[in-house]
C-alpha atoms as a PDB file:
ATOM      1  CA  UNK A   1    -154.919 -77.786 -26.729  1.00  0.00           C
ATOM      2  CA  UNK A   2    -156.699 -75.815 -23.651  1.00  0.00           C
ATOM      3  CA  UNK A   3    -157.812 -72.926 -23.348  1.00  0.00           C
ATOM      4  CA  UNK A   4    -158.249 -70.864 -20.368  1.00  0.00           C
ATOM      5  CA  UNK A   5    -157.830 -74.505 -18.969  1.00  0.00           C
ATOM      6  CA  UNK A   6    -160.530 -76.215 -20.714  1.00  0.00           C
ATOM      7  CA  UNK A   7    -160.930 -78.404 -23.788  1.00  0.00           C
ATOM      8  CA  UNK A   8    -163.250 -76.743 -26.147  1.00  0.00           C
ATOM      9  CA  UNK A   9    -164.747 -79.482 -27.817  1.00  0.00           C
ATOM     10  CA  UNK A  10    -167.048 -79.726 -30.928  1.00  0.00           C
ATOM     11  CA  UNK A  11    -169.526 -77.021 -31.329  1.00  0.00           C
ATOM     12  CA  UNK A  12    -172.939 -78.701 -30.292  1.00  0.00           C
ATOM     13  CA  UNK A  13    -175.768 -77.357 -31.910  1.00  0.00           C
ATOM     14  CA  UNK A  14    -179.615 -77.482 -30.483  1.00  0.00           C
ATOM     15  CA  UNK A  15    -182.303 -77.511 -32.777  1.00  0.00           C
ATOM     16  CA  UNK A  16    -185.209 -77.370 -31.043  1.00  0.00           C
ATOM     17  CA  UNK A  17    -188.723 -77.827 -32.313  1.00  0.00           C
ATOM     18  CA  UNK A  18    -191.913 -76.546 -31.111  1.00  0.00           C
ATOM     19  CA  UNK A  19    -194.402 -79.424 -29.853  1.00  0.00           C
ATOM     20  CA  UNK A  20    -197.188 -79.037 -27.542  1.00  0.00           C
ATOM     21  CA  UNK A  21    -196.460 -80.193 -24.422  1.00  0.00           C
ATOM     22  CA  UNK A  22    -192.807 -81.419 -24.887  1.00  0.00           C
ATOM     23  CA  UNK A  23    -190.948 -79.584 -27.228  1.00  0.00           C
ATOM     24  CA  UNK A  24    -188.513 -81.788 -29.605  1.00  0.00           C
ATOM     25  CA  UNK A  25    -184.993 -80.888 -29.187  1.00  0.00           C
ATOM     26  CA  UNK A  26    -181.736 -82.295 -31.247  1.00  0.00           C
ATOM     27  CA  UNK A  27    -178.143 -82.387 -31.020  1.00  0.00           C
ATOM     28  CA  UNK A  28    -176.220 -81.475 -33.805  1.00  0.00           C
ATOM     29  CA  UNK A  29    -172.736 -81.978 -33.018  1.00  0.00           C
ATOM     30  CA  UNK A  30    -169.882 -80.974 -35.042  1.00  0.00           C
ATOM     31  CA  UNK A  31    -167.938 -83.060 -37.670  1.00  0.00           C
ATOM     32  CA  UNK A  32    -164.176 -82.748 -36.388  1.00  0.00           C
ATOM     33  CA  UNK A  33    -163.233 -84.911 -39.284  1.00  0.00           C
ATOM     34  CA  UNK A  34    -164.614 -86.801 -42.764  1.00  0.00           C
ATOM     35  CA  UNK A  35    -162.118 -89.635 -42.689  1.00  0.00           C
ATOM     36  CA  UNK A  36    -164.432 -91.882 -41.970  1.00  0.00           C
ATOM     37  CA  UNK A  37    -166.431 -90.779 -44.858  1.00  0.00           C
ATOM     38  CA  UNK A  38    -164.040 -90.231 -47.237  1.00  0.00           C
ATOM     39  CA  UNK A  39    -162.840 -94.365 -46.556  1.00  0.00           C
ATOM     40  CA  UNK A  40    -166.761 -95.259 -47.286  1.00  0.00           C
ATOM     41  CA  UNK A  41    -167.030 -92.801 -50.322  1.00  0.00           C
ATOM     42  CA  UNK A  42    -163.933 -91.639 -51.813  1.00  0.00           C
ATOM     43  CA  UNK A  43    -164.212 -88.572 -53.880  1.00  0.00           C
ATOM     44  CA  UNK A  44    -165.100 -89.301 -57.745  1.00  0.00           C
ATOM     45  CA  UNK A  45    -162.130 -89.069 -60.641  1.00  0.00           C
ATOM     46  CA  UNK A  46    -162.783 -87.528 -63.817  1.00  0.00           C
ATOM     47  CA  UNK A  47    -162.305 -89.468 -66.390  1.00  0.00           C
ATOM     48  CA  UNK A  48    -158.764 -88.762 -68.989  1.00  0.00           C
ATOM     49  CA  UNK A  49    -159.204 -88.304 -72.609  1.00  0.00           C
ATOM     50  CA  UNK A  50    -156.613 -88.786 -75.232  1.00  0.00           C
ATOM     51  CA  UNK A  51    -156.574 -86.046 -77.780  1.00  0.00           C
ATOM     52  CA  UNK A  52    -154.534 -85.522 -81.121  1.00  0.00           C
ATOM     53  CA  UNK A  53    -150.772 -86.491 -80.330  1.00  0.00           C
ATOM     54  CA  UNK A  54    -151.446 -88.719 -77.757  1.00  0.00           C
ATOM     55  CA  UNK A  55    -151.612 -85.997 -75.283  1.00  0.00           C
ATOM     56  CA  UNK A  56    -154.137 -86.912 -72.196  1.00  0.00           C
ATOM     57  CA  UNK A  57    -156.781 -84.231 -70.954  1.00  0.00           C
ATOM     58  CA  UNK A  58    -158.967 -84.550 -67.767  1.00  0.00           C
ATOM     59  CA  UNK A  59    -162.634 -84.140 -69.045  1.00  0.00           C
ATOM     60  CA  UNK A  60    -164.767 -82.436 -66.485  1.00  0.00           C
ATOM     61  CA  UNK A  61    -167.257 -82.261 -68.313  1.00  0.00           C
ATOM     62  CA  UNK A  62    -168.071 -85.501 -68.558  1.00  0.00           C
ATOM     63  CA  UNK A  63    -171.947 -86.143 -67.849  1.00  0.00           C
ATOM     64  CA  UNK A  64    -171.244 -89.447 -65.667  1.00  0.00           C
ATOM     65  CA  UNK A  65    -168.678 -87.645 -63.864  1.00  0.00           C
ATOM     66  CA  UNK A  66    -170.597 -85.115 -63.194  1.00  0.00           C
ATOM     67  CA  UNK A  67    -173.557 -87.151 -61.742  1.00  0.00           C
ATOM     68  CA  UNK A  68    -170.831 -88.457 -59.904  1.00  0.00           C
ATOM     69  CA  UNK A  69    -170.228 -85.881 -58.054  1.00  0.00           C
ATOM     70  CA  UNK A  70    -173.078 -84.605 -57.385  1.00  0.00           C
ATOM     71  CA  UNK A  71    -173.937 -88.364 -55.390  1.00  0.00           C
ATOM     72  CA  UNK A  72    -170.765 -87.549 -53.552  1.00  0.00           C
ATOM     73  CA  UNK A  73    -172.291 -84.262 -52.239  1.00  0.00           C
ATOM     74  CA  UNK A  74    -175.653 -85.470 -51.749  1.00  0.00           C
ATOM     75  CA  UNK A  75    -174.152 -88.415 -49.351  1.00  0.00           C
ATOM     76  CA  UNK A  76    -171.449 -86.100 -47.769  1.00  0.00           C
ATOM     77  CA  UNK A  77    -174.628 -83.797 -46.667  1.00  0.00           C
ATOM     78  CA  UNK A  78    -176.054 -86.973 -45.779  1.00  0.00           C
ATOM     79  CA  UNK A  79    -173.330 -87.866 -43.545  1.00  0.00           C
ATOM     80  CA  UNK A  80    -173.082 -84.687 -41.724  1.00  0.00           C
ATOM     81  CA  UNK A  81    -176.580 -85.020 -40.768  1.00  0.00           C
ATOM     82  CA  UNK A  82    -176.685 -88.833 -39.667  1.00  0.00           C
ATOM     83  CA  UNK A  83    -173.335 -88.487 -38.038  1.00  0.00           C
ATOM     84  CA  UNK A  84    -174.341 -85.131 -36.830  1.00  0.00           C
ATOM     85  CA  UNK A  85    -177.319 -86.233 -34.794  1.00  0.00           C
ATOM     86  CA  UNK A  86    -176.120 -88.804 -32.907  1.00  0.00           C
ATOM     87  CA  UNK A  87    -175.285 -86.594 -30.481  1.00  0.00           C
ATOM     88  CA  UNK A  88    -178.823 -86.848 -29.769  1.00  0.00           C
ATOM     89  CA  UNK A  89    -179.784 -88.329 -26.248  1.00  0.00           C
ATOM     90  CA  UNK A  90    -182.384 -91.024 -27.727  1.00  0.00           C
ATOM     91  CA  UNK A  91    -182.300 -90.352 -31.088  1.00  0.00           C
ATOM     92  CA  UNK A  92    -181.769 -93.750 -33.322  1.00  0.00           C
ATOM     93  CA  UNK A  93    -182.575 -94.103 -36.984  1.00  0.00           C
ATOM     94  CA  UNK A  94    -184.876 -97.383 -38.142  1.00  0.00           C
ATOM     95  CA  UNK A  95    -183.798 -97.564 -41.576  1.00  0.00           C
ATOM     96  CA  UNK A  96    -180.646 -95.104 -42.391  1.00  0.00           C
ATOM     97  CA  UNK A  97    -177.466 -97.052 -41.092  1.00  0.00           C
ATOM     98  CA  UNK A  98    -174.360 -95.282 -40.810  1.00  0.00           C
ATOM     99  CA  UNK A  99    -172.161 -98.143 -42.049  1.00  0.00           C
ATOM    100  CA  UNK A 100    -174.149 -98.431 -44.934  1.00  0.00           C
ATOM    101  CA  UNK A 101    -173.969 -95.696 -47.251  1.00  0.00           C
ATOM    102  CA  UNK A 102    -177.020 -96.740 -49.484  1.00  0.00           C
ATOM    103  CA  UNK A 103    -179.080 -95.898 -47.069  1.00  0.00           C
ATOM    104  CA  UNK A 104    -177.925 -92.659 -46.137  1.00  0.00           C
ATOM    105  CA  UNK A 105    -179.800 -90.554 -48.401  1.00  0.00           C
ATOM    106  CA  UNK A 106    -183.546 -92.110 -46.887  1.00  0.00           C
ATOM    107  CA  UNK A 107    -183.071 -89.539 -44.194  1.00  0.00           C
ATOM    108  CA  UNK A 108    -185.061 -87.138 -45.090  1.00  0.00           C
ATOM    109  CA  UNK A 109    -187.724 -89.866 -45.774  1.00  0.00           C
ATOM    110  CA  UNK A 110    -187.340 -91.416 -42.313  1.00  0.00           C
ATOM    111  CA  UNK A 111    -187.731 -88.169 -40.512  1.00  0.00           C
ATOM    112  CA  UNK A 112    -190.733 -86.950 -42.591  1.00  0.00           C
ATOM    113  CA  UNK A 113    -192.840 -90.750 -41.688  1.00  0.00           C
ATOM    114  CA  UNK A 114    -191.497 -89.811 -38.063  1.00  0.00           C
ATOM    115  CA  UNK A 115    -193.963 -87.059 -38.399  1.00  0.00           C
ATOM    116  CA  UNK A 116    -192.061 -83.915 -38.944  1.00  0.00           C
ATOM    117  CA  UNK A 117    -193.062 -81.515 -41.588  1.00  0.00           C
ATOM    118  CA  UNK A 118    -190.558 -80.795 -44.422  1.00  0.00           C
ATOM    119  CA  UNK A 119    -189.940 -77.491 -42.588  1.00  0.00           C
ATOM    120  CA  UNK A 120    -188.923 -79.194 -39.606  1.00  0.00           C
ATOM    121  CA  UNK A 121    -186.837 -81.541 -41.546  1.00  0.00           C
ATOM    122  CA  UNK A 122    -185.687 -78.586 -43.245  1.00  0.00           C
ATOM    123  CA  UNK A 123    -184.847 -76.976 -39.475  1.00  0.00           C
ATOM    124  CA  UNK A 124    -183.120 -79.924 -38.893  1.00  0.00           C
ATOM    125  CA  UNK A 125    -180.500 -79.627 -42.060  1.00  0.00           C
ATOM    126  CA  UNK A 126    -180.398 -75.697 -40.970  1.00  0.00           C
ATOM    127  CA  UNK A 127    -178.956 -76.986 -37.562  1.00  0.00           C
ATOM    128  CA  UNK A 128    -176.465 -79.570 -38.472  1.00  0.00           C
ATOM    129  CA  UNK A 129    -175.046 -77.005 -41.124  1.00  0.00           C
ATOM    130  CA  UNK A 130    -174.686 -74.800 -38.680  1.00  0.00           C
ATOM    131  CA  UNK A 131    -173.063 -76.777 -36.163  1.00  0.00           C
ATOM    132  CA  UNK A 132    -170.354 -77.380 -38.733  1.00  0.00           C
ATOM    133  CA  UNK A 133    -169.966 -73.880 -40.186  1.00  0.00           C
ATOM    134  CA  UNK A 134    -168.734 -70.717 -38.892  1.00  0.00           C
ATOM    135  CA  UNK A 135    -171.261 -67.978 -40.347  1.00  0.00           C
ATOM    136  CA  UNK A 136    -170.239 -64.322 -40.337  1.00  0.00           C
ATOM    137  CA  UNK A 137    -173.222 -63.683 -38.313  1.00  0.00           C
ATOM    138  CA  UNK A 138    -172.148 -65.782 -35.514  1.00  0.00           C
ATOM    139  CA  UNK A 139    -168.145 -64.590 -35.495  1.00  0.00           C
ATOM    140  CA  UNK A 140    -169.356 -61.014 -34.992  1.00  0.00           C
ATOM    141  CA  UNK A 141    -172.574 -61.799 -32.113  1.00  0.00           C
ATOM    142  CA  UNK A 142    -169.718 -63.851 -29.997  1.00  0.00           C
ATOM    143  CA  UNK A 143    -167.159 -60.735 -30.869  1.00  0.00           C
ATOM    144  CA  UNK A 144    -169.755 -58.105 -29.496  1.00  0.00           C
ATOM    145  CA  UNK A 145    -170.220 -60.633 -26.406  1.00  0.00           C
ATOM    146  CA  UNK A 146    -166.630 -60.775 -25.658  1.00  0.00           C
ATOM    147  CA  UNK A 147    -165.811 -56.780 -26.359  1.00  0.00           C
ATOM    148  CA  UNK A 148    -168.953 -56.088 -24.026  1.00  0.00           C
ATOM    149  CA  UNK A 149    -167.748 -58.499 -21.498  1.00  0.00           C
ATOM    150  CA  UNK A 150    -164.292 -56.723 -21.456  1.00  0.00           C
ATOM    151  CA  UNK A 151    -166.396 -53.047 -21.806  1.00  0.00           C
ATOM    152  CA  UNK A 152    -168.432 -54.131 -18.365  1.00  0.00           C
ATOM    153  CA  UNK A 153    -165.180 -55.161 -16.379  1.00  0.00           C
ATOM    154  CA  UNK A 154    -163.043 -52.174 -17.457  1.00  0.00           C
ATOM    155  CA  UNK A 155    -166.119 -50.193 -15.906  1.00  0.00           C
ATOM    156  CA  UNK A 156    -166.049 -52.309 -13.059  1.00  0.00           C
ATOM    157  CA  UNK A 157    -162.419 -51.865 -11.931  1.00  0.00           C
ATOM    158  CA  UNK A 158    -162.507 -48.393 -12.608  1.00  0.00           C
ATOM    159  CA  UNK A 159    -164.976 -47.588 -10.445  1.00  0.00           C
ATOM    160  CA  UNK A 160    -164.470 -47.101  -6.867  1.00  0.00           C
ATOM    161  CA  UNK A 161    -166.025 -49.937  -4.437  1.00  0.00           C
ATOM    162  CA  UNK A 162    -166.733 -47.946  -1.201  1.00  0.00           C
ATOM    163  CA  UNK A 163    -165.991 -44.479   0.549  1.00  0.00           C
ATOM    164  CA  UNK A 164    -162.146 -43.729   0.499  1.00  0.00           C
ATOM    165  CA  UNK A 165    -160.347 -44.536   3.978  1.00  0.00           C
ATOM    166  CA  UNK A 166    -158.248 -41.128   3.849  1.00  0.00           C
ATOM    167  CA  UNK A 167    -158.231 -38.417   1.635  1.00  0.00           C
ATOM    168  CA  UNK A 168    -155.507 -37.239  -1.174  1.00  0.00           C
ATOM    169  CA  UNK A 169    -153.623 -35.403   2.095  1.00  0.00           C
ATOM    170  CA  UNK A 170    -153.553 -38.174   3.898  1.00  0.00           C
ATOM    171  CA  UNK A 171    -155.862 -37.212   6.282  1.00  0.00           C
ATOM    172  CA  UNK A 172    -158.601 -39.637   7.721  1.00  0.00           C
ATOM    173  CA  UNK A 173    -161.771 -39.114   5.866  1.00  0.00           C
ATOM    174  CA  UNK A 174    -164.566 -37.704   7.358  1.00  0.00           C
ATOM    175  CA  UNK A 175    -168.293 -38.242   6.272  1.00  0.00           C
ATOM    176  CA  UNK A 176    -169.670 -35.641   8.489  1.00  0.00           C
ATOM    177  CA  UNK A 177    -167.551 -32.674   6.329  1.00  0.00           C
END
């Protein structure tokens, strides 16, 4: 797919963070798909339950289930970050490996003994979620761009770009009447 000839891409995100001197800035890039993670963690099953006549019930409500899936959304946030910033020119991790999803969840440790506050770390999360979201807030500030960009060149080509060469008679113009 194009569009006005060009590929769009993934939505890269900057996250930028004040430092003096040399200001840190991140990448966080777009997840175009969780394949990938889905093969490493596959989503948890809920356990079945036989009740009275041999009829078998899902139980959602199963505590181990549940803790289940709450891991499963802990690592899939983990993922999106880790996966997320390696868009980053630079950037490596020194103890979270992507191919091994026990580490994934030390993140948030790894970028705190880095040095960065938990509000930074916190910035950081911000940016990668919204790399990979589309917020409401953001669908109507590049709407307003686009209906201001088509306001400005409707003005534009309305407008006339010089003195007319004749007038509505046909009649050379003349600047001195």
């Amino acid at each position: 797919m194009k569009l006005n000839g060009k590929r769009p891409g993934a939505h890269v995100e900057p996250i930028v963070l004040p430092r003096p001197g040399e200001p840190l800035v991140f990448l966080a890039r777009a997840i175009d798909s969780f394949d990938e993670f889905d093969k490493i963690c596959p989503s948890p099953t809920p356990p079945q339950k036989i009740l009275p006549g041999k009829k078998v019930s899902t139980n959602y409500e199963d505590p181990n289930f549940k803790k289940a899936v709450a891991r499963h959304g802990q690592l899939r946030l983990a993922y999106m970050v880790i996966k997320g910033l390696s868009e980053t020119p630079g950037f490596e991790w020194e103890t979270v490996k992507l191919d091994d999803h026990n580490t994934w969840t030390k993140y948030e440790d790894e970028l705190k003994e880095a040095g960065l506050s938990g509000v930074e770390v916190n910035r950081i999360i911000n940016g990668v979620s919204i790399a990979n979201c589309l917020s409401e807030a953001a669908i109507e500030e590049a709407r307003n761009d686009f209906l201001a960009g088509r306001l400005q060149e409707q003005s534009v080509s309305c407008s006339p770009n010089g003195e007319p060469e004749s007038t509505p008679s046909g009649e050379p113009a003349n600047a001195l009447e």
